[in-house]
C-alpha atoms as a PDB file:
ATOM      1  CA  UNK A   1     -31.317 -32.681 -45.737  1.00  0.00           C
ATOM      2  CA  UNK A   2     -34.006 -31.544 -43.694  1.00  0.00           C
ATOM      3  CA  UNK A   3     -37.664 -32.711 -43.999  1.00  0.00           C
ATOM      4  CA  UNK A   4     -40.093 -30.189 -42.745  1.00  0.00           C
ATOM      5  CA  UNK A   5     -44.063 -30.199 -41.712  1.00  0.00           C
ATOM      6  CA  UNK A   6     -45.728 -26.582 -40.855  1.00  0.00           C
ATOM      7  CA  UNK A   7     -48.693 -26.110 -39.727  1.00  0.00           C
ATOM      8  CA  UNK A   8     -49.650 -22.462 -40.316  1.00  0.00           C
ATOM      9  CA  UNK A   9     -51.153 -19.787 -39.211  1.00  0.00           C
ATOM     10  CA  UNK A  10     -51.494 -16.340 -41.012  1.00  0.00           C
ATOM     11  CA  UNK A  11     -51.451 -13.971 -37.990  1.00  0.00           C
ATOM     12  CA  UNK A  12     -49.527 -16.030 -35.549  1.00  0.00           C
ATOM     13  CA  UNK A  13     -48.877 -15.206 -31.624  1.00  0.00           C
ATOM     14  CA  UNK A  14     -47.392 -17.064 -28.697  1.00  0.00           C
ATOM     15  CA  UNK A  15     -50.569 -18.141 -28.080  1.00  0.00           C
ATOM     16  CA  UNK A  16     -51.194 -19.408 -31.623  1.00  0.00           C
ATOM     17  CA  UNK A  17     -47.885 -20.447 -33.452  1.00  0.00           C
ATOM     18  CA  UNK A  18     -46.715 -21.321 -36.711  1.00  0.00           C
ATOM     19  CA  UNK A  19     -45.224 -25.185 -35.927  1.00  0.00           C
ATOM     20  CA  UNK A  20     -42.507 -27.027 -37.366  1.00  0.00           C
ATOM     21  CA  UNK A  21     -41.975 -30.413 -37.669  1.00  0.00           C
ATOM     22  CA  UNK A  22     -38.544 -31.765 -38.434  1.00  0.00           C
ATOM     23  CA  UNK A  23     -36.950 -34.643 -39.669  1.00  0.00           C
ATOM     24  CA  UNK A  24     -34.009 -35.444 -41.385  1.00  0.00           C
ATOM     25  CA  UNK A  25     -32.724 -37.974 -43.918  1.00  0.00           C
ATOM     26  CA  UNK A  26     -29.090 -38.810 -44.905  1.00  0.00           C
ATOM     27  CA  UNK A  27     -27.958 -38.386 -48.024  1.00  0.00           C
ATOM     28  CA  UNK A  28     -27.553 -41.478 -49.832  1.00  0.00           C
ATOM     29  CA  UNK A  29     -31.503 -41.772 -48.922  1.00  0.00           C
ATOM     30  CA  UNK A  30     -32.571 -38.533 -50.878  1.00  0.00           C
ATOM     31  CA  UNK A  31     -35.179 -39.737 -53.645  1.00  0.00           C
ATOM     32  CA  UNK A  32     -35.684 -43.354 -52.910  1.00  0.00           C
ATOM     33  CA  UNK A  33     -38.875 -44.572 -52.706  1.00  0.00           C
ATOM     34  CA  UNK A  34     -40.494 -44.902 -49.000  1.00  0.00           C
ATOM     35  CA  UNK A  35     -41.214 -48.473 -47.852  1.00  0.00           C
ATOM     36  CA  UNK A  36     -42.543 -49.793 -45.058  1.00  0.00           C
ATOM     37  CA  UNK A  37     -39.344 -50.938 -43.546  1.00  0.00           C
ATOM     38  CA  UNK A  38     -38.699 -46.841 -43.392  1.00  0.00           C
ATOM     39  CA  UNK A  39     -39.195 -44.406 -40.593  1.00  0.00           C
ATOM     40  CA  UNK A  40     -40.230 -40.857 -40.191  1.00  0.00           C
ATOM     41  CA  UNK A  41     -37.801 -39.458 -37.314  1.00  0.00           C
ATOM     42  CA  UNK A  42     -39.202 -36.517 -35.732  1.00  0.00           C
ATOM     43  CA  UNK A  43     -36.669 -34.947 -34.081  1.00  0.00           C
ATOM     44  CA  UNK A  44     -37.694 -31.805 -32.930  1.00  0.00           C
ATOM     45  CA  UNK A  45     -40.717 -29.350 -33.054  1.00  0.00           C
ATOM     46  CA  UNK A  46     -39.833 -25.454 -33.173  1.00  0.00           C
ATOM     47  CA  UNK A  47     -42.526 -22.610 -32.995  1.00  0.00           C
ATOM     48  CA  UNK A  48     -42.828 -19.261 -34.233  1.00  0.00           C
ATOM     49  CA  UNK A  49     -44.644 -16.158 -32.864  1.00  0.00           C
ATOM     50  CA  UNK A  50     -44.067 -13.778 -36.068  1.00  0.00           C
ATOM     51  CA  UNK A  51     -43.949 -14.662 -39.776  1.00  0.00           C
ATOM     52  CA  UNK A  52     -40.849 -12.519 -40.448  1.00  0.00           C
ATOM     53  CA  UNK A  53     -39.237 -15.255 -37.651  1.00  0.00           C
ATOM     54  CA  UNK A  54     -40.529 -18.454 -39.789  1.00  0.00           C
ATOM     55  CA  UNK A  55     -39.478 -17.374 -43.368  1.00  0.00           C
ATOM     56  CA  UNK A  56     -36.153 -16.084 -41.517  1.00  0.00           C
ATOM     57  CA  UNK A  57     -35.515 -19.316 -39.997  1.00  0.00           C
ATOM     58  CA  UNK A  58     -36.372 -21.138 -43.530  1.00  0.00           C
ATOM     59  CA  UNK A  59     -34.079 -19.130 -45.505  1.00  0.00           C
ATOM     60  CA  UNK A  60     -31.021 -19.960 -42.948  1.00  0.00           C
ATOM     61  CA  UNK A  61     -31.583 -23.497 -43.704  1.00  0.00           C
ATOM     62  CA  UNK A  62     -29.820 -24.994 -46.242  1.00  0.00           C
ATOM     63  CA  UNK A  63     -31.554 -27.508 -47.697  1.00  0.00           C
ATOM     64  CA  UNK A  64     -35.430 -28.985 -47.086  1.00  0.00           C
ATOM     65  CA  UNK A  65     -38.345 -30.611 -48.525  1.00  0.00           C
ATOM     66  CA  UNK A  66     -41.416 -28.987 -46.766  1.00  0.00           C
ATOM     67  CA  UNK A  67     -44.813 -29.730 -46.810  1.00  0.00           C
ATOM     68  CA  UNK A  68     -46.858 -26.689 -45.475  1.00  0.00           C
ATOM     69  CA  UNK A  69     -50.518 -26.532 -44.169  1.00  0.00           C
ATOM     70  CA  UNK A  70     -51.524 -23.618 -46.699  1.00  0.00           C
ATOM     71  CA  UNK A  71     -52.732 -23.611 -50.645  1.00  0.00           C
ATOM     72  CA  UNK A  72     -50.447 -22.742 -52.999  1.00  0.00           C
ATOM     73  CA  UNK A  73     -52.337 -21.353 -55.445  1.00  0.00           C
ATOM     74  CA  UNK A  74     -55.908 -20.214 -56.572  1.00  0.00           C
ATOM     75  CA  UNK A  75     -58.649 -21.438 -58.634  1.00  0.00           C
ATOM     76  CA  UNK A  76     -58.507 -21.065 -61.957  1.00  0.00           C
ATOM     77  CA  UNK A  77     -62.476 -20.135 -62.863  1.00  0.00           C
ATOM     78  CA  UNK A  78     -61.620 -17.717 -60.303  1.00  0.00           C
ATOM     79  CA  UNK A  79     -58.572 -16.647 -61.670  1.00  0.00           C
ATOM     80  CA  UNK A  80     -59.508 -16.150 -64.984  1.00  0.00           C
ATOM     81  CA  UNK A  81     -62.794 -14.489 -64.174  1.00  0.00           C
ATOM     82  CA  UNK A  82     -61.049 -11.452 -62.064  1.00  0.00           C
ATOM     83  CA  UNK A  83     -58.832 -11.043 -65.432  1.00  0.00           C
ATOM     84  CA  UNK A  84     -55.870 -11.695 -63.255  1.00  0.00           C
ATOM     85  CA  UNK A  85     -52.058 -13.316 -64.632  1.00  0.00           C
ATOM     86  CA  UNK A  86     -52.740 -16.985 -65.368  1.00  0.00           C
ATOM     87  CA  UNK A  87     -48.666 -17.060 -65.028  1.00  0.00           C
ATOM     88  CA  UNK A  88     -48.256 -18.501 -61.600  1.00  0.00           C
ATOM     89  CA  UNK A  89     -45.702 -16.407 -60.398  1.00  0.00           C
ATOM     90  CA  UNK A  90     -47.132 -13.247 -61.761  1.00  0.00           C
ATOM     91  CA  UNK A  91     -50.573 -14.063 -60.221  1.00  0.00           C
ATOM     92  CA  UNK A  92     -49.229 -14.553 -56.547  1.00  0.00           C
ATOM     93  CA  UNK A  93     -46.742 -11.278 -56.827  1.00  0.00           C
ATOM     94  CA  UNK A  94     -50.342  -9.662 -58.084  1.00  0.00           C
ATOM     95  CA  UNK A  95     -52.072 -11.409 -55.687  1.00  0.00           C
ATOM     96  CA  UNK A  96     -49.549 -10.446 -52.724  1.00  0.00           C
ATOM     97  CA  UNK A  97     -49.947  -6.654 -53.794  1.00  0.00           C
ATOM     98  CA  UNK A  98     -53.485  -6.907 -52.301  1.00  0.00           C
ATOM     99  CA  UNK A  99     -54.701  -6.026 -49.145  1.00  0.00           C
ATOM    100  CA  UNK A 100     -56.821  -8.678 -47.123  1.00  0.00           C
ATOM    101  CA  UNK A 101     -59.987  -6.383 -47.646  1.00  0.00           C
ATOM    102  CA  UNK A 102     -59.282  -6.106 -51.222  1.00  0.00           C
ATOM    103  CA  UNK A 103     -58.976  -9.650 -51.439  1.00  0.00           C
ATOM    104  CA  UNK A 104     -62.703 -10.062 -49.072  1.00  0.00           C
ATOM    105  CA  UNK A 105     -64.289  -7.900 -51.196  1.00  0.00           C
ATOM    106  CA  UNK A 106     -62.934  -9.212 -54.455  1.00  0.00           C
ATOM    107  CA  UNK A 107     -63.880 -12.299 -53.544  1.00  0.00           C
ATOM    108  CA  UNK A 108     -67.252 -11.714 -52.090  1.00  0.00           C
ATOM    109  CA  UNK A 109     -68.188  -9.998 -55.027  1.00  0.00           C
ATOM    110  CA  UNK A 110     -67.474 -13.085 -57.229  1.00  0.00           C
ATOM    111  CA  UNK A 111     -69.370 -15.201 -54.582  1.00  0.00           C
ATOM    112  CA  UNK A 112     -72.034 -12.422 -54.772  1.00  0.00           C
ATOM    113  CA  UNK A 113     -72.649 -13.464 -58.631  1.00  0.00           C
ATOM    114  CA  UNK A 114     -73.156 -17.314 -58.095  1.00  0.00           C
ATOM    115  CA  UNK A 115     -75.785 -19.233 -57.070  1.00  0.00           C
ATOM    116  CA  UNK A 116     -76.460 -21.113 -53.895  1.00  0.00           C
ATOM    117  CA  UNK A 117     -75.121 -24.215 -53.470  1.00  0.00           C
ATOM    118  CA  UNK A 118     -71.681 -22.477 -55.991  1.00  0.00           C
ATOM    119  CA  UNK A 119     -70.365 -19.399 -54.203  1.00  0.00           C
ATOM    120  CA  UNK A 120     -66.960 -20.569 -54.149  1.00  0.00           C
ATOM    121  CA  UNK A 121     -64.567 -22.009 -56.720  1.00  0.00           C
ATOM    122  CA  UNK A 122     -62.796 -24.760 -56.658  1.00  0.00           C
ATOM    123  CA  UNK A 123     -59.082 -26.226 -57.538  1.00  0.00           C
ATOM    124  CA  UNK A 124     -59.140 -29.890 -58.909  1.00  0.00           C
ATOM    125  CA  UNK A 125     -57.382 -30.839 -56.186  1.00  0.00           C
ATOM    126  CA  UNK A 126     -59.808 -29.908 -53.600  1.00  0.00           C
ATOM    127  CA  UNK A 127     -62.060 -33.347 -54.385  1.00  0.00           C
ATOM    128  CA  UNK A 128     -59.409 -35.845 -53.787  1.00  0.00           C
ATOM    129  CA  UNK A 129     -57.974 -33.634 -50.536  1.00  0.00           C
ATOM    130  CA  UNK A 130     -61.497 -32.891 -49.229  1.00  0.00           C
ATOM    131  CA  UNK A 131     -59.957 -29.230 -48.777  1.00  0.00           C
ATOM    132  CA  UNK A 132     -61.677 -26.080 -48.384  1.00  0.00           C
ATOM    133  CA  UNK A 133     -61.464 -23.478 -52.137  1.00  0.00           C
ATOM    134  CA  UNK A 134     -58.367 -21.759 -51.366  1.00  0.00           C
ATOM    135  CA  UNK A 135     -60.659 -18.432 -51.844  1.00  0.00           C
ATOM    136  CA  UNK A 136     -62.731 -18.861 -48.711  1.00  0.00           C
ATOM    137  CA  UNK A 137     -61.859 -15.602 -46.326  1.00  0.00           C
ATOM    138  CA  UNK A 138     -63.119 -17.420 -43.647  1.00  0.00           C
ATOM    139  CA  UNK A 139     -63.753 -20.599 -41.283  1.00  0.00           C
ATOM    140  CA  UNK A 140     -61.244 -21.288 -42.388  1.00  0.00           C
ATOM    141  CA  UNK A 141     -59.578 -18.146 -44.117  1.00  0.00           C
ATOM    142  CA  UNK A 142     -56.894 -20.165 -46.213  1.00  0.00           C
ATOM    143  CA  UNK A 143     -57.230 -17.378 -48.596  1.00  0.00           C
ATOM    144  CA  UNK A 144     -55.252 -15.160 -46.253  1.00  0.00           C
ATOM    145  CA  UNK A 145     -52.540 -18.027 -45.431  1.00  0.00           C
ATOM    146  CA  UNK A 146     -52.246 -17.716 -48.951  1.00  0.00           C
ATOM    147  CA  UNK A 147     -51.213 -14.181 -48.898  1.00  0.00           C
ATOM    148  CA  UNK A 148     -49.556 -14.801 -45.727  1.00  0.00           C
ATOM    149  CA  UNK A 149     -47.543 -17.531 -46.369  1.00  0.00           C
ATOM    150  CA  UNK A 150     -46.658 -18.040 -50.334  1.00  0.00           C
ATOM    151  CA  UNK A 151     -45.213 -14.730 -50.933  1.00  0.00           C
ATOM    152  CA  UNK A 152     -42.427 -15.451 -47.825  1.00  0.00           C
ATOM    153  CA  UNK A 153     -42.204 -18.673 -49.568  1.00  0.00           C
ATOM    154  CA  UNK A 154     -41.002 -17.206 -52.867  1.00  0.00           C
ATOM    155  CA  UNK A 155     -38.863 -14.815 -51.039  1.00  0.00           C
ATOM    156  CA  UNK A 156     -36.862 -17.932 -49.718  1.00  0.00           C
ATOM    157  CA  UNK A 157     -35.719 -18.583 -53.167  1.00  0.00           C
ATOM    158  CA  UNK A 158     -37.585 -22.175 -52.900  1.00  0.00           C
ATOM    159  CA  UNK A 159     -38.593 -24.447 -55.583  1.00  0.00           C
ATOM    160  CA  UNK A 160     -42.181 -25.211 -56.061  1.00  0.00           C
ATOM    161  CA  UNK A 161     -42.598 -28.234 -58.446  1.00  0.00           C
ATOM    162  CA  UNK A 162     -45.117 -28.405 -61.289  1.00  0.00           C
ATOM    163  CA  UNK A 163     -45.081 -24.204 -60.360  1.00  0.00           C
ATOM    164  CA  UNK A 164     -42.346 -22.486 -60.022  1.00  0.00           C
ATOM    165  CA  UNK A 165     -38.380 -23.187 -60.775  1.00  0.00           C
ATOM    166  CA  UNK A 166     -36.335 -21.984 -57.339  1.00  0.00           C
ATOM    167  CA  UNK A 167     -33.317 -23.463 -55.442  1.00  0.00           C
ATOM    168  CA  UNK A 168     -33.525 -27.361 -55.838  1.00  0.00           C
ATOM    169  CA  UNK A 169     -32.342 -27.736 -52.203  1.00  0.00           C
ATOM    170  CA  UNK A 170     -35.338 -26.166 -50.541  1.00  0.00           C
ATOM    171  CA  UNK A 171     -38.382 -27.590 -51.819  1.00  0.00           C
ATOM    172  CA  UNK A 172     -41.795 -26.373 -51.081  1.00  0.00           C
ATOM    173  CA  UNK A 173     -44.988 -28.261 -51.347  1.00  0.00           C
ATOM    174  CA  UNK A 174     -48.635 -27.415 -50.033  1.00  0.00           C
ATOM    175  CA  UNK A 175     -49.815 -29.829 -47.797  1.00  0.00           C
ATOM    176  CA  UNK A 176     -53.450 -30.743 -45.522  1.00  0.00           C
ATOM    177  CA  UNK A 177     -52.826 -32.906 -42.716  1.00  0.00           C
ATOM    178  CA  UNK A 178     -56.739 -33.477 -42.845  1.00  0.00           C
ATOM    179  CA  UNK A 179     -56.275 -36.437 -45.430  1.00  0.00           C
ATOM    180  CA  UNK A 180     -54.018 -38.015 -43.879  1.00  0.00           C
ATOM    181  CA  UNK A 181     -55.869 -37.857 -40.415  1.00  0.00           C
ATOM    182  CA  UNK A 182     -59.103 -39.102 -42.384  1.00  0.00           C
ATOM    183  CA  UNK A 183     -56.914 -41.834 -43.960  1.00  0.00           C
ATOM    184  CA  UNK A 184     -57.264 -43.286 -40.293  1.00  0.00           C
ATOM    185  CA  UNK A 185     -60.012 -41.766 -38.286  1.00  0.00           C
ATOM    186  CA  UNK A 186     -62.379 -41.312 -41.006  1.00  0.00           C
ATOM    187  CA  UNK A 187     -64.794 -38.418 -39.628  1.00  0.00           C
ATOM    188  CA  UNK A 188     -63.857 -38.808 -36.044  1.00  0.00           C
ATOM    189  CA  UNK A 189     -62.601 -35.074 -34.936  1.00  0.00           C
ATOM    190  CA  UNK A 190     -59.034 -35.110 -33.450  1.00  0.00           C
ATOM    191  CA  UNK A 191     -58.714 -31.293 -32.227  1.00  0.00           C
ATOM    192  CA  UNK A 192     -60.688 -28.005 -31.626  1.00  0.00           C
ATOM    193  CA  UNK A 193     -59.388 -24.754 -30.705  1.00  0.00           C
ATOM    194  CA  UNK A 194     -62.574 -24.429 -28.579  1.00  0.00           C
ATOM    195  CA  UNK A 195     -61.831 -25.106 -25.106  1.00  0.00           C
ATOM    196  CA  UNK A 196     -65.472 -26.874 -24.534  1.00  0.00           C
ATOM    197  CA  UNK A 197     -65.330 -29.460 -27.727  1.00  0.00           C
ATOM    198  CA  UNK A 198     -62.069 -30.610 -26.449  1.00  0.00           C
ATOM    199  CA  UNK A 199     -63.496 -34.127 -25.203  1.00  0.00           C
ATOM    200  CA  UNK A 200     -62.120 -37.006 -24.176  1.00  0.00           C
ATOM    201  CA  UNK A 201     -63.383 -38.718 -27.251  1.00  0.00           C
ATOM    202  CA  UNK A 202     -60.914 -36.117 -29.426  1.00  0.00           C
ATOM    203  CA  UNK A 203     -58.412 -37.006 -27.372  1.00  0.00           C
ATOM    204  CA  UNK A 204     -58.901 -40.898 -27.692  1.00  0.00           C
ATOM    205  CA  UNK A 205     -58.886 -39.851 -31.652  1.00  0.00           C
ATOM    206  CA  UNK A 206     -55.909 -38.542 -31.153  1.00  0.00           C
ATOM    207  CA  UNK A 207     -54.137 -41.740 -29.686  1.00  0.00           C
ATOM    208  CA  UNK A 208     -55.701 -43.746 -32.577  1.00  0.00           C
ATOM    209  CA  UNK A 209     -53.718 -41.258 -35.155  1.00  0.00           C
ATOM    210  CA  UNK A 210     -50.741 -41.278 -33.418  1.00  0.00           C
ATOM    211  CA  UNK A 211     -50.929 -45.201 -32.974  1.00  0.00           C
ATOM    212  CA  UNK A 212     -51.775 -45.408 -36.696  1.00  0.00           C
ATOM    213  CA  UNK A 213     -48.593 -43.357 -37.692  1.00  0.00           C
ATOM    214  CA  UNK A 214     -46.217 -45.200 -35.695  1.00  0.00           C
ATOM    215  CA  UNK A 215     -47.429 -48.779 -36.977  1.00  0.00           C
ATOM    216  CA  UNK A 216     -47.118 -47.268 -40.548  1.00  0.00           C
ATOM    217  CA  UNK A 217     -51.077 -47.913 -41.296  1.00  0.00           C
ATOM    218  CA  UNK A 218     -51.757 -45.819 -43.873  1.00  0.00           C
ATOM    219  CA  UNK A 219     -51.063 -45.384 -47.767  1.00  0.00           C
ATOM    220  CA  UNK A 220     -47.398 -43.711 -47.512  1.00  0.00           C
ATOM    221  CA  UNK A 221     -45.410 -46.525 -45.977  1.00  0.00           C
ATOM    222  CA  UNK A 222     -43.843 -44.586 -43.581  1.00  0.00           C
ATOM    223  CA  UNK A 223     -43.683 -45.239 -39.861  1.00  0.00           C
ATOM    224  CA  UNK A 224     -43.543 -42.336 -37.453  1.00  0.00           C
ATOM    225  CA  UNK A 225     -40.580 -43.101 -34.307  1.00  0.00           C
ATOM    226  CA  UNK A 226     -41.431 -40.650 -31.136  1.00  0.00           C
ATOM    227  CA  UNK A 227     -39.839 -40.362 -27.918  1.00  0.00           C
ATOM    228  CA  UNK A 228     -42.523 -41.078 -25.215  1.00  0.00           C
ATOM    229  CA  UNK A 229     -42.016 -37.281 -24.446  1.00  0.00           C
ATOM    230  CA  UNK A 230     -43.328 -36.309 -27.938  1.00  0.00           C
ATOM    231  CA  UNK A 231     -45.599 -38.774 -27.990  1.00  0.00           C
ATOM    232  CA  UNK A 232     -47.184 -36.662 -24.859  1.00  0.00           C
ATOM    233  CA  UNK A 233     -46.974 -33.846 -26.265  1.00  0.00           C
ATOM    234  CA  UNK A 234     -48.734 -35.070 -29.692  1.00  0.00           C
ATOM    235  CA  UNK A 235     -51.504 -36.343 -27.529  1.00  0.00           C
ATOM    236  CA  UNK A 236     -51.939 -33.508 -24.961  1.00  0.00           C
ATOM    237  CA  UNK A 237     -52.412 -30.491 -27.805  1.00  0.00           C
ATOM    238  CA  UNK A 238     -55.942 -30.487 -27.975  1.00  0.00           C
ATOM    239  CA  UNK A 239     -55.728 -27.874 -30.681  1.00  0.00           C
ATOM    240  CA  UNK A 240     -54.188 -30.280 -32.552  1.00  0.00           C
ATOM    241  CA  UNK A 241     -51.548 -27.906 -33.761  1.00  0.00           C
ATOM    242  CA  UNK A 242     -48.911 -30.165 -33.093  1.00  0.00           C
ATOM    243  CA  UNK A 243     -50.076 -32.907 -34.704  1.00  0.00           C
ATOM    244  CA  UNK A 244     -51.302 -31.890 -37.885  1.00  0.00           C
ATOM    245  CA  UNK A 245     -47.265 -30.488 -38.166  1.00  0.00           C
ATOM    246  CA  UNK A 246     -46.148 -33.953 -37.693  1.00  0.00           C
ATOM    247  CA  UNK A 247     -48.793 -34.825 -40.246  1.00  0.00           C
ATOM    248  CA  UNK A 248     -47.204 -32.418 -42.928  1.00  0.00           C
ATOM    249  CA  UNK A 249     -44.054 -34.030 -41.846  1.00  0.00           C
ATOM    250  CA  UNK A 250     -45.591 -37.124 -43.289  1.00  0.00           C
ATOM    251  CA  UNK A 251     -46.300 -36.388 -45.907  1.00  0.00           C
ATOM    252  CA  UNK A 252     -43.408 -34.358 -47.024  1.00  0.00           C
ATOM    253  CA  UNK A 253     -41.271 -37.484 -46.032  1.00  0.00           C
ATOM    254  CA  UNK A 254     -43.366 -39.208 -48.063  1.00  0.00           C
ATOM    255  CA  UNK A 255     -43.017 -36.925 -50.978  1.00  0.00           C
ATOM    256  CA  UNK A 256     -39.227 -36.367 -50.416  1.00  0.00           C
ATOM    257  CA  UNK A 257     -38.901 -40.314 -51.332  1.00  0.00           C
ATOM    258  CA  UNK A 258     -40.270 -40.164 -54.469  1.00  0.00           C
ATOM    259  CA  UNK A 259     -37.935 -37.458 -55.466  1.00  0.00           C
ATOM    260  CA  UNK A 260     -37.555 -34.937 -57.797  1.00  0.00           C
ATOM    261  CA  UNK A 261     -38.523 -33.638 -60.221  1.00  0.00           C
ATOM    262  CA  UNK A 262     -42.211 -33.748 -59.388  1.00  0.00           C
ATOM    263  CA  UNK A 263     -42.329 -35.720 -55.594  1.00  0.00           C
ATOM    264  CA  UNK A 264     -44.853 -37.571 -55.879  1.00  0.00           C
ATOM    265  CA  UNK A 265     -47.277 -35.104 -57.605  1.00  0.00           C
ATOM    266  CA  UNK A 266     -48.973 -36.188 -60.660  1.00  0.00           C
ATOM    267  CA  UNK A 267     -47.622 -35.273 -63.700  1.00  0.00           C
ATOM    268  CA  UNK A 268     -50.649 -33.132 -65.046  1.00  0.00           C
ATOM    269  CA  UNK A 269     -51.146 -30.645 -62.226  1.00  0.00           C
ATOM    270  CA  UNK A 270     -52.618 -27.515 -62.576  1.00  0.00           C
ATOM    271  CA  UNK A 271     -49.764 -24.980 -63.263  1.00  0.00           C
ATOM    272  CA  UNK A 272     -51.398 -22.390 -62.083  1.00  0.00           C
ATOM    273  CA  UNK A 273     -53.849 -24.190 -59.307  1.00  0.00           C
ATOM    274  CA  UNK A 274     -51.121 -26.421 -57.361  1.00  0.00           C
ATOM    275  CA  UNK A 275     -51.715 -29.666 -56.250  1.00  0.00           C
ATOM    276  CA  UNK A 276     -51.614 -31.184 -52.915  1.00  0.00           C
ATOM    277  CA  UNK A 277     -49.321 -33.435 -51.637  1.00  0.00           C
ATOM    278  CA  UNK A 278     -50.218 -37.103 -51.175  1.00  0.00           C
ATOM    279  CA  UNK A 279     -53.907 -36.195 -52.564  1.00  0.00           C
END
C-alpha cells in the first residue's frame, strides 16, 4: 500500500506543481498503531503540471491512504444558509456545478451580510487546525482547491471516512501541513513564495522541521528517514512546496496506523464539514 502527502494547488503549472509525497508500508503493517520505534520512508516525490495528470495518476494506483493539502468540505452555517444539500455528496456534486465566480460572488454576498470581525464561516475543525474557513476565495483561495480538487477526488472512486463510502483501498483524507509545522516551529515561518521573504532565517526554520521529523519530535510517533539528497531538496525549496508534501505524508502515515474505519479521526466529525487529519 501506498501512503501519499499532496500538497495542492488549484491551477497548477511547471512552475507551480501539485507535489506528491510517497511512502509505502507492507502489508502485515496496514492499521497498526504508529510508535516511535516506526519510520516514515519517503521514497520518492512526483509533480504534476495539470490536474487531469494528478487525478489520472491517482486512479492508476491501486491502493493509498492520502492526506491532501485541501478542505474537504464546507461550513455548515454556510451551508445551510445558501439552502444548499446538507448530504455531503450531493453538496460537493452541487457545489462542483459552480463556476469560481459563482462561487466569489456567492460567497461574498454571504460575507457582505455579516459583521466585521465575522465575514467568514467556520468548520469546527478550523480551531484545533488553526486553518483558514474553507470559503475564503482568497489569500489563500482554499475555496477553489475545493472545487479543484474534491470533485477529481470523488471521480477516483476513493473513500472518504466519516463522509463518503468509496473503494476501501484508496483512502482520502484532508490534510494542513501547517499544524504539524507549528507542532515544532511554533510561529517561526518556514517558506514564502515571495522571492524577497525567502531569508536565511526561513531557511534555518526549515532545518529545525526537517531535524524535528527525522528525530520523531512531535505528537505522531513517527520518524521521517531521507536520503541526504532529499534532505537537500526539503531544505533548498524555499516555497516550501516540498515540504509541506512530506508533511501530509506525515500525517497520512500517521493516520494510516490507526486504521480503518475512521484513521484516526474522531468519532463525531462533522458529516457534512470534514475533519482534519491529526487536528
Amino acid at each position: 500500500m501506498q501512503i501519499i502527502g499532496c500538497d495542492f494547488s488549484s491551477s497548477p503549472s511547471k512552475r507551480k506543481p501539485v507535489l506528491v509525497a510517497i511512502s509505502e508500508t507492507a502489508p502485515e503493517q496496514v492499521g497498526k498503531i504508529a510508535s516511535h520505534s516506526q519510520r516514515c520512508v519517503l521514497l520518492k516525490i512526483v509533480q504534476f503540471d495539470t490536474l487531469d495528470a494528478w487525478s489520472q495518476w491517482l486512479q492508476a494506483q491501486p491502493s493509498w491512504v492520502g492526506a491532501f493539502d485541501l478542505p474537504f468540505g464546507l461550513p455548515r452555517e454556510l451551508v445551510q444558509t445558501l439552502h444548499w444539500p446538507t448530504d455531503w455528496l450531493a453538496c460537493m456534486r452541487h457545489y462542483a456545478g459552480l463556476s469560481r465566480e459563482d462561487i466569489r460572488s456567492t460567497f461574498k454576498a454571504f460575507s457582505d451580510a455579516r459583521p466585521a470581525g465575522g465575514k467568514f464561516a467556520h468548520r469546527a475543525t478550523d480551531v484545533p487546525a488553526g486553518s483558514s474557513p474553507s470559503m475564503k476565495w482568497v489569500n489563500p483561495p482554499v475555496a477553489y482547491m475545493l472545487h479543484a480538487g474534491v470533485p477529481r477526488l470523488i471521480k477516483t472512486g476513493c473513500h472518504f471516512p466519516g463522509l463518503h463510502q468509496g473503494n476501501a483501498n484508496k483512502v482520502a483524507l484532508e490534510a494542513y501541513p501547517g499544524l504539524l509545522a507549528r507542532e515544532v516551529l511554533g510561529h517561526r515561518s518556514y517558506k514564502s513564495d515571495d522571492k524577497a521573504r525567502q531569508t536565511p532565517e526561513r531557511l534555518i526554520a526549515r532545518k529545525d522541521l526537517i531535524t524535528a521529523l527525522e528525530l520523531g519530535q512531535t505528537r505522531l510517533g513517527l520518524r521521517l528517514k531521507l536520503t541526504h539528497a532529499q534532505r537537500d531538496l526539503l531544505v533548498g525549496d524555499a516555497k516550501g512546496d516540498s515540504l509541506d508534501a512530506v508533511l501530509c505524508l506525515m500525517q497520512a502515515a500517521w493516520a494510516q496506523g490507526q486504521g480503518a474505519p475512521r484513521y484516526g479521526l474522531p468519532p463525531d466529525s462533522d458529516p457534512l464539514e470534514g475533519w482534519i487529519v491529526t487536528a
